[in-house]
Protein backbone atom coordinates (compact mmCIF):
# COMPACT_ATOMS: atom_id res chain seq x y z
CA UNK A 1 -4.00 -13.32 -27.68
CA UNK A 2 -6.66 -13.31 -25.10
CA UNK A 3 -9.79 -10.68 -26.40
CA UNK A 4 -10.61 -7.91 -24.53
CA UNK A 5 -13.68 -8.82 -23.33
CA UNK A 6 -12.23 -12.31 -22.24
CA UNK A 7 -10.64 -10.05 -19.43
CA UNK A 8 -13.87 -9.04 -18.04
CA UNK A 9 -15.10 -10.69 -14.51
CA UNK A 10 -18.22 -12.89 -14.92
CA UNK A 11 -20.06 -14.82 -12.30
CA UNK A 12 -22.80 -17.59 -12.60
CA UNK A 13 -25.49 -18.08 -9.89
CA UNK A 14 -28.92 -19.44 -9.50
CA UNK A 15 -31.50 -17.18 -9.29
CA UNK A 16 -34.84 -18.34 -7.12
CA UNK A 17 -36.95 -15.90 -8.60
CA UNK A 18 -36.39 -16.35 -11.94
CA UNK A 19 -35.55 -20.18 -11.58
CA UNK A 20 -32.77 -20.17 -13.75
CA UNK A 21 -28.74 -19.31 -13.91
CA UNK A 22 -28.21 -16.00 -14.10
CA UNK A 23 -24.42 -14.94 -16.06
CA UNK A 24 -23.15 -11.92 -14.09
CA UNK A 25 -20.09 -9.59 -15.17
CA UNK A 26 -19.12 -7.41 -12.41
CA UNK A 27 -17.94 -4.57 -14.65
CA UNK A 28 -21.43 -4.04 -16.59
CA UNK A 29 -23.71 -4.35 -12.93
CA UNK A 30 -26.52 -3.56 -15.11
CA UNK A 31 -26.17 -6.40 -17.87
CA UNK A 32 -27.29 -10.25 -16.87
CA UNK A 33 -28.30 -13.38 -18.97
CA UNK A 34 -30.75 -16.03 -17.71
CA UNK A 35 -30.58 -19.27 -18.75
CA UNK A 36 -31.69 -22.94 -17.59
CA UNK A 37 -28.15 -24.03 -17.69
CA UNK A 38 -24.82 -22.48 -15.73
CA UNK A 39 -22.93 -23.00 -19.04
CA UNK A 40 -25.60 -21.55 -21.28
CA UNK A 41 -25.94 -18.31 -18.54
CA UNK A 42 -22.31 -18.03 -19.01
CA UNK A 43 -21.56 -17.87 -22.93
CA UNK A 44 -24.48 -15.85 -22.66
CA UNK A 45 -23.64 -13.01 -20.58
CA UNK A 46 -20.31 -13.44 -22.54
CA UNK A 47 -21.89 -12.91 -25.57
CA UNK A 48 -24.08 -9.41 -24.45
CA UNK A 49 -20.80 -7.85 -23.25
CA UNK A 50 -19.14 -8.39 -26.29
CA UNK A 51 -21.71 -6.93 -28.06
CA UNK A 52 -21.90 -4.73 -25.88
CA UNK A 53 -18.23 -3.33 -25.94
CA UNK A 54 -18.77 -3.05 -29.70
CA UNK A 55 -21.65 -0.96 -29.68
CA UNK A 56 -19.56 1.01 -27.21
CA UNK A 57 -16.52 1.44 -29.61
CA UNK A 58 -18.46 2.26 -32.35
CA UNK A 59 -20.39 5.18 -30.65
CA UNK A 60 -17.23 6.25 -29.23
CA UNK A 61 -18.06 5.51 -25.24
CA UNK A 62 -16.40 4.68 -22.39
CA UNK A 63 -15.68 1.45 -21.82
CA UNK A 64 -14.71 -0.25 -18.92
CA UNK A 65 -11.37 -1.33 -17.83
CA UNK A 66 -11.79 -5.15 -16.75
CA UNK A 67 -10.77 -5.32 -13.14
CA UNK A 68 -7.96 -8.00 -13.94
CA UNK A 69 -5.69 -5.22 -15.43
CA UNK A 70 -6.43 -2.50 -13.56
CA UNK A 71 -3.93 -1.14 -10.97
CA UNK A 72 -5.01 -1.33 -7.22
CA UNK A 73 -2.70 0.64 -4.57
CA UNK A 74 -3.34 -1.54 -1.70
CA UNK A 75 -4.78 1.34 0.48
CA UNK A 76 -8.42 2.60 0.66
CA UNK A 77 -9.82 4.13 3.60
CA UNK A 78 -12.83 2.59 5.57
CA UNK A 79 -15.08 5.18 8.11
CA UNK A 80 -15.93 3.66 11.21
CA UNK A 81 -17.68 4.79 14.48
CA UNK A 82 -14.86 6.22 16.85
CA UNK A 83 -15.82 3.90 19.73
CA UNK A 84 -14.70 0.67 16.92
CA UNK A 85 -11.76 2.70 16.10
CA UNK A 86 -10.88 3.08 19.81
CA UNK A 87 -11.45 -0.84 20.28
CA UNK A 88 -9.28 -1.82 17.37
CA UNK A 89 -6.28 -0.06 18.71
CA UNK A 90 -6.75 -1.44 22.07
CA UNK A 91 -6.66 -4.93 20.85
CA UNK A 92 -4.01 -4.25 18.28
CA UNK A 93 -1.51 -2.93 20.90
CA UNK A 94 -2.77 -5.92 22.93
CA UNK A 95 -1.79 -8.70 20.45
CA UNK A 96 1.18 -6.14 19.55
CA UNK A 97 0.88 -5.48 16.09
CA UNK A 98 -0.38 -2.31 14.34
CA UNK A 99 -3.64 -0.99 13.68
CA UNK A 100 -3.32 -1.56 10.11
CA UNK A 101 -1.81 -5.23 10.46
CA UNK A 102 -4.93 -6.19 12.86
CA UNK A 103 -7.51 -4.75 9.95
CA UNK A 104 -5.60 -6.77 7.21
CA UNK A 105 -5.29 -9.65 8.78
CA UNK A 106 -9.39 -9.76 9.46
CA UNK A 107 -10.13 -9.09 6.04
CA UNK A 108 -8.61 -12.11 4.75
């Protein structure tokens, strides 16, 4: 069985400042590990959030649910000047689709 914090979303990337890897989870934005190798950086950052989530459990706080299990509804709503708005549907009934079908279609 794959461990909880195996379901997390982590990220390696160099960082020019620091001149090393940095390991990256996307659901603890405020946790990073740097290290001179991408693997290292990696089982790092791995390491800290399992820690982490422990120290978490055992305090009793909220922990995050990993992105990979959590339930998305496929709508979210996006504010944009009325004058874009205006242009969208224009080239939306143009190519004769709907709005909604243009705007999914550019954000693959």
């Amino acid at each position: 069985m794959t461990k909880f914090t195996d379901r997390y979303t982590y990220r390696v990337t160099w960082s020019e400042e620091d001149q090393e890897h940095v390991g990256l989870c996307v659901e603890f934005p405020s946790l990073s590990w740097l290290d001179k190798s991408p693997e290292k950086a990696l089982s790092g950052i791995r390491a800290l959030i399992k820690e982490c989530v422990i120290d978490m459990q055992r305090v009793g706080e909220h922990v995050p649910e990993p992105l990979s299990v959590k339930k998305f509804s496929g709508k979210f709503m996006v504010r944009i000047p009325p004058e874009t708005h205006r242009n969208l549907a224009i080239q939306a009934a143009e190519e004769g689709v709907s709005l909604n079908r243009l705007i999914s279609s550019r954000l693959h």
